[in-house]
Protein backbone atom coordinates (compact mmCIF):
# COMPACT_ATOMS: atom_id res chain seq x y z
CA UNK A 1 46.32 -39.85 48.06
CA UNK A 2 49.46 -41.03 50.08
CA UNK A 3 48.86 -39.64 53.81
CA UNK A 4 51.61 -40.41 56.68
CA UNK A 5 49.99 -39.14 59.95
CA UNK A 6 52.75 -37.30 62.75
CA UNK A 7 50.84 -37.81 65.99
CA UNK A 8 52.62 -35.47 68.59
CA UNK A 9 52.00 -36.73 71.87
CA UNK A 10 55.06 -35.81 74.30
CA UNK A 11 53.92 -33.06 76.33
CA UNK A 12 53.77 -33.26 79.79
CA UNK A 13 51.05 -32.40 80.28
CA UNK A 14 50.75 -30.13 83.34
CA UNK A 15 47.60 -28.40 83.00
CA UNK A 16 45.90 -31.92 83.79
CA UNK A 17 48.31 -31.74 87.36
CA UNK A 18 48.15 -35.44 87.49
CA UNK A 19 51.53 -37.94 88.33
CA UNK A 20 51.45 -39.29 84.61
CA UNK A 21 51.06 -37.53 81.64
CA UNK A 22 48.02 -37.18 80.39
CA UNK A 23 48.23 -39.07 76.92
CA UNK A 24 49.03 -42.20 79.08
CA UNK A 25 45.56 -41.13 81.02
CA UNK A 26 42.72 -43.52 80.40
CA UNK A 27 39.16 -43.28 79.47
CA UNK A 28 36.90 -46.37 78.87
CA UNK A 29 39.87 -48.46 80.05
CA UNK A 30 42.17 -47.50 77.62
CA UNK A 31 45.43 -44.79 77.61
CA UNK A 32 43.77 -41.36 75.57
CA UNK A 33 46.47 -41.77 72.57
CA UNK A 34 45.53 -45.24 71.86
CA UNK A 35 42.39 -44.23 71.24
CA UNK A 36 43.02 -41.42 69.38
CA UNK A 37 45.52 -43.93 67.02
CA UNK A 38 42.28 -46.30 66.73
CA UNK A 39 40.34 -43.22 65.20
CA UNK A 40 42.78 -42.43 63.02
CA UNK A 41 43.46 -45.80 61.43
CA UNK A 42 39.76 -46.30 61.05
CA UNK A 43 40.39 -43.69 57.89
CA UNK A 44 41.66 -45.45 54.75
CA UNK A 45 43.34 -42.54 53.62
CA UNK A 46 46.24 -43.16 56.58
CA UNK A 47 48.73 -45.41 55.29
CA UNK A 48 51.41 -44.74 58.48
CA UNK A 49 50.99 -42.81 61.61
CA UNK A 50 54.28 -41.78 63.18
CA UNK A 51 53.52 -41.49 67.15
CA UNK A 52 56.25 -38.82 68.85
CA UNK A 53 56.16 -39.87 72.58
CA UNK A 54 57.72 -38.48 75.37
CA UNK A 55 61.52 -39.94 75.23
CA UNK A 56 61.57 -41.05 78.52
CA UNK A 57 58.39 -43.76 77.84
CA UNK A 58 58.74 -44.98 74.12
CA UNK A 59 59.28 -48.06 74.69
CA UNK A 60 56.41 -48.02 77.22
CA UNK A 61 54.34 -46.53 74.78
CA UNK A 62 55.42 -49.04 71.79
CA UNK A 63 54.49 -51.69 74.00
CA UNK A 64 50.94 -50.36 74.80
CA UNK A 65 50.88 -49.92 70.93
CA UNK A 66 51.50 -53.45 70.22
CA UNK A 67 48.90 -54.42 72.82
CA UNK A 68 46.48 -52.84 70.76
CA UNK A 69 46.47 -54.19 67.40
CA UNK A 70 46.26 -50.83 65.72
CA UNK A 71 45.00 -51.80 62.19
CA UNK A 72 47.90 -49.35 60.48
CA UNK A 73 51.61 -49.38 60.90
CA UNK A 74 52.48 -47.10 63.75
CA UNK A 75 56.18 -45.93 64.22
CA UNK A 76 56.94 -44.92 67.80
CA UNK A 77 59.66 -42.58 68.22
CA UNK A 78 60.94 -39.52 70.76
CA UNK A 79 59.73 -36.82 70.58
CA UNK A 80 61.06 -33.04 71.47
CA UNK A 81 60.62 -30.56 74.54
CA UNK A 82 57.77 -28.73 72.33
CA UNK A 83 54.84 -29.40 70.22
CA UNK A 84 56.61 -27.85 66.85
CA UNK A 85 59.97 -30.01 67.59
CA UNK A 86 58.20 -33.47 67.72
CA UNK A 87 56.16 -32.35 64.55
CA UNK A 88 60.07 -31.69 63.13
CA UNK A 89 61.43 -35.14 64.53
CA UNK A 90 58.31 -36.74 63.20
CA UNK A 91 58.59 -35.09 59.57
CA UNK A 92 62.37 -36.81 59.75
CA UNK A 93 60.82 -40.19 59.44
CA UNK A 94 58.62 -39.72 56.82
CA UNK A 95 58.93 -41.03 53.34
CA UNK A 96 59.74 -37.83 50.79
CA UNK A 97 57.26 -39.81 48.66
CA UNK A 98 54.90 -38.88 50.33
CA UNK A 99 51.99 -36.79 48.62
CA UNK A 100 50.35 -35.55 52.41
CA UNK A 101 51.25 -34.92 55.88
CA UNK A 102 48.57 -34.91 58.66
CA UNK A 103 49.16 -33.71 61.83
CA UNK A 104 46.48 -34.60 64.76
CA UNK A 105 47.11 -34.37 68.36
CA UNK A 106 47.43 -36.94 70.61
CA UNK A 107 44.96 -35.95 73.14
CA UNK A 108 42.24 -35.48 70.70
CA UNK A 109 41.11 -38.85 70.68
CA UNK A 110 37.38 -37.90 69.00
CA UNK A 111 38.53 -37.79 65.58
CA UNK A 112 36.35 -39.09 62.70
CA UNK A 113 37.60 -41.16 59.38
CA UNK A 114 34.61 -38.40 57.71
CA UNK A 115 36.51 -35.27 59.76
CA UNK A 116 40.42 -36.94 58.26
CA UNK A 117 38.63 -37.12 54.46
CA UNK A 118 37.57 -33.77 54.67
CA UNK A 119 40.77 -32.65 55.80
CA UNK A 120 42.88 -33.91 53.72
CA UNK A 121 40.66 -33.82 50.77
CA UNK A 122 40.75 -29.82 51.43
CA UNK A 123 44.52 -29.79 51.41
CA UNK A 124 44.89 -31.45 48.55
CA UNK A 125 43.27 -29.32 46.94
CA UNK A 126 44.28 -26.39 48.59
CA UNK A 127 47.60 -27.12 50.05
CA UNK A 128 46.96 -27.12 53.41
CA UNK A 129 43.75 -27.37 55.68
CA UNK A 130 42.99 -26.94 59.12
CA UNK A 131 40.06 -28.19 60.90
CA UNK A 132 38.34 -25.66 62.65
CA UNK A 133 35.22 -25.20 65.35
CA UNK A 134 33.21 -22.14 64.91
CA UNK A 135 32.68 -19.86 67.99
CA UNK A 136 29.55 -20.32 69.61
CA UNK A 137 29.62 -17.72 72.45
CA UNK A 138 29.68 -13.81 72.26
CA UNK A 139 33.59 -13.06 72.26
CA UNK A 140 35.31 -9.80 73.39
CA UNK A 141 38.71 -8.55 74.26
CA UNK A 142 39.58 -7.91 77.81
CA UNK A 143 42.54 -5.29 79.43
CA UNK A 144 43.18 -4.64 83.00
CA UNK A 145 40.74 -6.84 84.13
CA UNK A 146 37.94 -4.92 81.74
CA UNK A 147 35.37 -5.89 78.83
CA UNK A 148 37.11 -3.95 75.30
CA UNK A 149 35.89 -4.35 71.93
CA UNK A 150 33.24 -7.05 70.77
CA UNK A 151 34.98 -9.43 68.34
CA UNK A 152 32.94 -10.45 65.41
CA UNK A 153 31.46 -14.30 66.14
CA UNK A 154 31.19 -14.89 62.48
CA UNK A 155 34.86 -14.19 62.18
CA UNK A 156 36.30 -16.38 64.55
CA UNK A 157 37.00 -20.22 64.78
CA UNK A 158 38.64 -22.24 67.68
CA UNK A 159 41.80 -23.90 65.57
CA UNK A 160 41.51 -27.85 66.01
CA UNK A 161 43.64 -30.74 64.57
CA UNK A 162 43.52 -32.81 62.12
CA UNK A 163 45.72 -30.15 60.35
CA UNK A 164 46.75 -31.57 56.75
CA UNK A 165 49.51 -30.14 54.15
CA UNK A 166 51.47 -30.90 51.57
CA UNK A 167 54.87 -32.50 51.63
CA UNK A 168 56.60 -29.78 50.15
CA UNK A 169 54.62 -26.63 51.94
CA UNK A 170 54.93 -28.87 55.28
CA UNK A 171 58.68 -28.65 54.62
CA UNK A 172 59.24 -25.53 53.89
CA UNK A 173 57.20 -24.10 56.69
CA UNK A 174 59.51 -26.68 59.17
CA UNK A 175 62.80 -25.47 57.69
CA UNK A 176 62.05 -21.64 57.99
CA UNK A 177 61.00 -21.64 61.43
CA UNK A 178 64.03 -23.40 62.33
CA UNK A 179 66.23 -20.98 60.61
CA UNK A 180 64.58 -18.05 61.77
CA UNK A 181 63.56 -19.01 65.19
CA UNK A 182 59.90 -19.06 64.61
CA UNK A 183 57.81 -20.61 67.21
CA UNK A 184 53.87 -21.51 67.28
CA UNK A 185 51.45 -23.93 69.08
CA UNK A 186 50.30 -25.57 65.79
CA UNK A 187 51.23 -26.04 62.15
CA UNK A 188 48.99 -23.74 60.42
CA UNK A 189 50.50 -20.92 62.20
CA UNK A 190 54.03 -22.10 60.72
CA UNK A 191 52.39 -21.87 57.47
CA UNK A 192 50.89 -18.87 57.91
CA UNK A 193 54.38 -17.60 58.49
CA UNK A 194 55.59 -18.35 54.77
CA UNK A 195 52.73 -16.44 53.14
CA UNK A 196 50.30 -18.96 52.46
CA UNK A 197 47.06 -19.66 52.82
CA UNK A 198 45.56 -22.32 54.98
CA UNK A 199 41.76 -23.53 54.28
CA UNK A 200 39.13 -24.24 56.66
CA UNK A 201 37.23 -27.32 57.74
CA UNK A 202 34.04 -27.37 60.16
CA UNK A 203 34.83 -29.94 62.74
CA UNK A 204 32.49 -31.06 64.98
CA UNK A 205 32.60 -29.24 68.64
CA UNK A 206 33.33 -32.44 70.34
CA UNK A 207 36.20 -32.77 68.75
CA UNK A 208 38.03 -31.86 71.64
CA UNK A 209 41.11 -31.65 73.27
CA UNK A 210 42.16 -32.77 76.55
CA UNK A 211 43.78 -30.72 78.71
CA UNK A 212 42.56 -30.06 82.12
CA UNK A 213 40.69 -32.57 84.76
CA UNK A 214 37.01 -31.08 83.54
CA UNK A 215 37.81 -32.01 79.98
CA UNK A 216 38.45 -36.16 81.18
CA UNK A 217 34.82 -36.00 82.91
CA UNK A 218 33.14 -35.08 79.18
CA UNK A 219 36.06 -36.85 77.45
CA UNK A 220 34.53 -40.37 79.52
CA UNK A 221 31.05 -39.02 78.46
CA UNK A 222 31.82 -38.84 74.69
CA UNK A 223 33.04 -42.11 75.30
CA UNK A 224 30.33 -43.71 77.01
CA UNK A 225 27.82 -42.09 74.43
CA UNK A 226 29.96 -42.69 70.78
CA UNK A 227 29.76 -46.44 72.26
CA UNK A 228 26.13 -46.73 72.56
CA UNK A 229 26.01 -45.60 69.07
């Protein structure tokens, strides 16, 4: 398999209500994306990651890039006012050649070369994949402030990245939201949108996502404890 790898990571990040943005945030001493581009290389699969970063700070970000020897070639380039545009920009630099597209988020920096296989081993397969982290707590739908309806546990999955698809389905998802104004948080959604199917992966629950200040205190713990092992 040929994979490229579009890393969106040019949000800003308000949630985390910190000065800088919170990709350029570091745990264990290091800014979150860069490790998140270490995990990814780490998979043999990735033969290019493209990383979208804000527009303001790519050269900052190229340079921190460079600084860390990333073992696969890493493109740095701007990236949009939303998540879906710099997955668009990042889709313009890719080879046409290419058999796969992964898509993982920049601030998910717990990625594992095993979680990418899977992934992308699914969507090959399948034509495109999503990883995905079952629910583990009793969920129900609330209005006016009030419990509704139960919703089934067994039916529902928190929607994580790596998110994998074909060049061609990728494409046509892209080109049809643009046309038809479509907008969604994540890729599978866009796919969704075209009528077709996207398969499931189990990813691990630490998998996570950064986003708020209580997420960098067990994002510094995973650190601490993926070190010792």
């Amino acid at each position: 398999m040929k994979i490229s790898a579009i890393v969106p990571a040019a949000g800003a990040g308000e949630r985390m209500g910190t000065a800088a943005r919170k990709q350029f945030l570091h745990i264990s001493g290091e800014p979150i994306f860069i490790h998140t581009l270490r995990r990814l290389a780490a998979s043999p699969l990735i033969g290019e990651i493209i990383l979208m970063a804000p527009a303001s700070q790519v050269e900052q970000a190229r340079q921190l890039v460079e600084c860390a020897g990333i073992s696969t070639p890493v493109k740095v380039a701007a990236g949009g006012a939303t998540r879906q545009e710099s997955v668009a920009l990042g889709f313009g630099h890719i080879d046409p050649g290419v058999e796969l597209i992964l898509i993982h988020d920049g601030v998910r920096p717990f990625v594992t070369p095993e979680l990418v296989a899977a992934v992308a081993e699914t969507a090959a397969r399948a034509g495109a994949a999503s990883a995905v982290c079952q629910a583990r707590d009793t969920l129900k739908r609330a209005r006016g402030g009030q419990l509704a309806e139960s919703i089934p546990r067994e039916d529902a999955v928190h929607i994580q990245t790596p998110q994998c698809f074909r060049h061609a389905i990728l494409a046509e998802a892209l080109e049809r939201a643009e046309k038809e104004g479509i907008s969604a948080t994540d890729e599978s959604s866009l796919v969704l949108a075209i009528g077709m199917a996207v398969a499931t992966v189990d990813a691990p629950f630490w998998n996570i996502k950064i986003t708020t200040p209580e997420d960098m205190i067990l994002a510094e713990a995973l650190a601490w404890r993926l070190a010792q092992s």
